[in-house]
Protein backbone atom coordinates (compact mmCIF):
# COMPACT_ATOMS: atom_id res chain seq x y z
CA UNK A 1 -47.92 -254.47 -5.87
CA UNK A 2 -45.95 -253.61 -2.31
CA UNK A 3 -48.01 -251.74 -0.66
CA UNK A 4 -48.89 -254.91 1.70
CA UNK A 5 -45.02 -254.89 2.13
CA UNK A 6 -43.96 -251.12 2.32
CA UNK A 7 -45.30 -247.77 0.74
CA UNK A 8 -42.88 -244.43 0.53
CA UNK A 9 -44.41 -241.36 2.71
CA UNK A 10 -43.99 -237.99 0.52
CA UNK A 11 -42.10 -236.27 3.32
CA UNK A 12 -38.36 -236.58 3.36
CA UNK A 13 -36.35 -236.49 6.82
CA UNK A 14 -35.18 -233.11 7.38
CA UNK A 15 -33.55 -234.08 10.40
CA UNK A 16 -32.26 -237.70 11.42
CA UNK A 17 -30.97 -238.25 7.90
CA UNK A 18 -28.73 -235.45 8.33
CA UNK A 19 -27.58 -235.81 11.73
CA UNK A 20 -27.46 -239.50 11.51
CA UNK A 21 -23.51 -239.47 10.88
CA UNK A 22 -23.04 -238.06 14.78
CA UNK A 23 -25.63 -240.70 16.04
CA UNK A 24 -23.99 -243.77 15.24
CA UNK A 25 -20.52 -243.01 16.35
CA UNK A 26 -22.11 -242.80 19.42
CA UNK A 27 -21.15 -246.16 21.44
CA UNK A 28 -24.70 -246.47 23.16
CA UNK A 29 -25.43 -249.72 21.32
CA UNK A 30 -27.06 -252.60 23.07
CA UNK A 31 -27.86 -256.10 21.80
CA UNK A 32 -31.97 -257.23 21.57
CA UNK A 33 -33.20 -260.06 19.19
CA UNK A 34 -29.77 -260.44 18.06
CA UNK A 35 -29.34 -256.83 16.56
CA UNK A 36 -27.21 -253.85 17.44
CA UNK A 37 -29.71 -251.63 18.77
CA UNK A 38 -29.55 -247.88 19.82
CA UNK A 39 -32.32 -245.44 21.34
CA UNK A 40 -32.70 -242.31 20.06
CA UNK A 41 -34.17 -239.67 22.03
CA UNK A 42 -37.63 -238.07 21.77
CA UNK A 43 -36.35 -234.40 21.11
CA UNK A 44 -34.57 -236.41 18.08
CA UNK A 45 -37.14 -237.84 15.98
CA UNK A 46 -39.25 -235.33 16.77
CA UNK A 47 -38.14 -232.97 14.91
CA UNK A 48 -39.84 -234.88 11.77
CA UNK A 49 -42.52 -233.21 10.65
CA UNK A 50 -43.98 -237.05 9.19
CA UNK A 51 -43.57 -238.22 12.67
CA UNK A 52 -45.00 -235.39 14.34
CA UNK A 53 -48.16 -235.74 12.09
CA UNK A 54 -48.44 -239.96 12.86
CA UNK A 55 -47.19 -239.43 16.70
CA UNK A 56 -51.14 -237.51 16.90
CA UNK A 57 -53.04 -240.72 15.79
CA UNK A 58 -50.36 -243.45 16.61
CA UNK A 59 -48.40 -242.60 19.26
CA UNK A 60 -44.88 -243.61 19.27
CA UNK A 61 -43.41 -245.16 22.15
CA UNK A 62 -39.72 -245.05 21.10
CA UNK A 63 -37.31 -244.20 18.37
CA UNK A 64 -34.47 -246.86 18.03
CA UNK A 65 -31.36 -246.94 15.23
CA UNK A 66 -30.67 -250.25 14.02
CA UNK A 67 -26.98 -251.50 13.14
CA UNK A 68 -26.37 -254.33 10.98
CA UNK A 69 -22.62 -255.38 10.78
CA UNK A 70 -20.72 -256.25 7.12
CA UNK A 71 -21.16 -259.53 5.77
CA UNK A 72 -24.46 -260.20 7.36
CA UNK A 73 -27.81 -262.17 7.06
CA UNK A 74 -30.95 -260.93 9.36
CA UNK A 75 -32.79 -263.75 8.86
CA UNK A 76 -35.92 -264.46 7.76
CA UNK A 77 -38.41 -263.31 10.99
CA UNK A 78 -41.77 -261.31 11.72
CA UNK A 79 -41.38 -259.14 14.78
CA UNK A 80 -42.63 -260.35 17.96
CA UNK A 81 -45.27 -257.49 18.90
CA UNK A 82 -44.72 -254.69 16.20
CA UNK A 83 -47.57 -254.02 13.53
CA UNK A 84 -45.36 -251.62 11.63
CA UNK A 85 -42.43 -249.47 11.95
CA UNK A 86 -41.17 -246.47 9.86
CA UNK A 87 -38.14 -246.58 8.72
CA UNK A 88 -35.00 -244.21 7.01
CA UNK A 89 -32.07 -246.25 5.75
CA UNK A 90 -29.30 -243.57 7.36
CA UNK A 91 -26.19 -245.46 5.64
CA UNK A 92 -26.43 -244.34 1.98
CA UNK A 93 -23.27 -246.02 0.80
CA UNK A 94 -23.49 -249.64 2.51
CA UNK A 95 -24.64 -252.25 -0.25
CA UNK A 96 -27.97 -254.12 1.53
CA UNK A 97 -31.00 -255.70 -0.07
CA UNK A 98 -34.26 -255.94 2.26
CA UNK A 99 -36.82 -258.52 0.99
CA UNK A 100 -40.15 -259.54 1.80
CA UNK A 101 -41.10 -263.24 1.06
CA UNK A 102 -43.80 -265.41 0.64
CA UNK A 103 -43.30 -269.41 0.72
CA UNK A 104 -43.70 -271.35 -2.87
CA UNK A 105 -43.04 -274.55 -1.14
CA UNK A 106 -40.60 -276.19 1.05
CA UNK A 107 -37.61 -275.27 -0.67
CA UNK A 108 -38.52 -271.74 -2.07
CA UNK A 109 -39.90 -268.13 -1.02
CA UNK A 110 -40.67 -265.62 -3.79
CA UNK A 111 -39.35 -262.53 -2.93
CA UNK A 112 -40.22 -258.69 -2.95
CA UNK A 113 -37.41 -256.14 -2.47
CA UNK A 114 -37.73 -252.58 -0.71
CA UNK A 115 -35.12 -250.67 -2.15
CA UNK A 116 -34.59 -247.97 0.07
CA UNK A 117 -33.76 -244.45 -0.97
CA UNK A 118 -31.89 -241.67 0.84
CA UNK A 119 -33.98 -239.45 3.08
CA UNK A 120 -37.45 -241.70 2.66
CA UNK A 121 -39.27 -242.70 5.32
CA UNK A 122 -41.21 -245.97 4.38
CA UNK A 123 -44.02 -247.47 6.02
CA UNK A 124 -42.81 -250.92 7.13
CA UNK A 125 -45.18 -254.20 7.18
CA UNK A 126 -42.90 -256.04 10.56
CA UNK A 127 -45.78 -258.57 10.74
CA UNK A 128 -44.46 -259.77 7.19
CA UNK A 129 -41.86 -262.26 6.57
CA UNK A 130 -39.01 -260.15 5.87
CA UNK A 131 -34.97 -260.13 6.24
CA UNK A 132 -31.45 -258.10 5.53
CA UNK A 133 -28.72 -258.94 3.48
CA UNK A 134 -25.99 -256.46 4.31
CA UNK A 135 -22.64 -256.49 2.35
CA UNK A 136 -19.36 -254.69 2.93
CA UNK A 137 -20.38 -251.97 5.53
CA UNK A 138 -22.12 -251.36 8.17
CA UNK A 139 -25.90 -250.87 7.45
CA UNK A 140 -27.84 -248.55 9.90
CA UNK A 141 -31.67 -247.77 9.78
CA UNK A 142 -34.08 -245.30 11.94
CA UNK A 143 -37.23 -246.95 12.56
CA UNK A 144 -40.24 -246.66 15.11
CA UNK A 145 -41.99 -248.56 18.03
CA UNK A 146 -45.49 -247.38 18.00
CA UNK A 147 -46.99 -247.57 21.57
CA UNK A 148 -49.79 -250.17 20.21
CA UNK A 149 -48.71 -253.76 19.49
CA UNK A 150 -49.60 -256.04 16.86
CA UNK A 151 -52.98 -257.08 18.92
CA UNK A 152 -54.45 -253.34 18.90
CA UNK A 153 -53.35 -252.23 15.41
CA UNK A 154 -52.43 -253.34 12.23
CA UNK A 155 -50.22 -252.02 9.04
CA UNK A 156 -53.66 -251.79 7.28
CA UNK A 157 -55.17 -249.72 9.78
CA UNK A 158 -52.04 -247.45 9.79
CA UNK A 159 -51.45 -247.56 6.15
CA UNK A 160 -55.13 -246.94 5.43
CA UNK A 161 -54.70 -243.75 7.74
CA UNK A 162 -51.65 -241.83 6.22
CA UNK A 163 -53.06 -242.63 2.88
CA UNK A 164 -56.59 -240.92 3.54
CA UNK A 165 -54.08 -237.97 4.88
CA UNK A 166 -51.97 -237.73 1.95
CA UNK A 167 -48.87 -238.49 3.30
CA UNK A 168 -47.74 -241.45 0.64
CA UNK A 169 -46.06 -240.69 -2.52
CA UNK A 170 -47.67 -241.67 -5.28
């Protein structure tokens, strides 16, 4: 079961994932916790209908793209203050494997792996051990800040929320 990791929401980007291509030739990228990070502007990501919808009971406090450079490891982390984000993989065609894990013992994790698919948001468990292996290409990803942190709300309480709303696929 992944749903402690990640669950699919029902409603596809009709926006970012198509305009994504113009947003990350932008050169507005600035470094934080060792990632390539750029802001994307309110009007932006809210023009998603599935953020529009969560924005009412979670506000969001900032939509951010995410670049990953070629022959990289994220490594294994849980974000500092985040509960959750919600993220769209906007690179299609760059090889990457995201993985949850869970330590067997000193030496070994057992892993679970969100395979992302084009145009999905995915609600994303950041207070989970989790990491990036990105291969030949650059690998960029939308994702969320809500305006909470990790002390006032939790990927259960959000999760348990959009899924009482119907906005999961099943």
């Amino acid at each position: 079961m992944t749903d402690q990791y990640y669950k699919k929401f029902k409603i596809q980007s009709t926006s970012i994932a198509t305009i994504a291509p113009s947003l990350v030739t932008a050169n507005l990228w600035a470094k934080q916790y060792g990632l390539d990070i750029m802001v994307v502007s309110d009007e932006i990501w809210y023009n998603e209908p599935l953020l529009r919808i969560i924005n009412q009971k979670f506000p969001i406090e900032i939509g951010f793209i995410i670049r990953i450079p070629p022959n990289t490891i994220y490594n294994w982390h849980i974000d500092g203050t985040r509960a959750a984000g919600i993220n769209l993989k906007l690179s299609g065609d760059s090889v990457s494997h995201t993985m949850f894990g869970e330590k067997v013992d000193d030496w070994n994790d057992k892993f679970t792996e969100l395979d992302y698919e084009f145009k999905n948001f995915y609600l994303f468990n950041t207070q989970t051990k989790h990491s990036v292996i990105n291969f030949s290409s650059y690998r960029y990803l939308f994702t969320v800040q809500f305006s909470q942190t990790k002390d006032e709300i939790s990927y259960q309480e959000i999760y348990n929320w959009c899924n009482s709303e119907g906005l999961f696929d099943e």
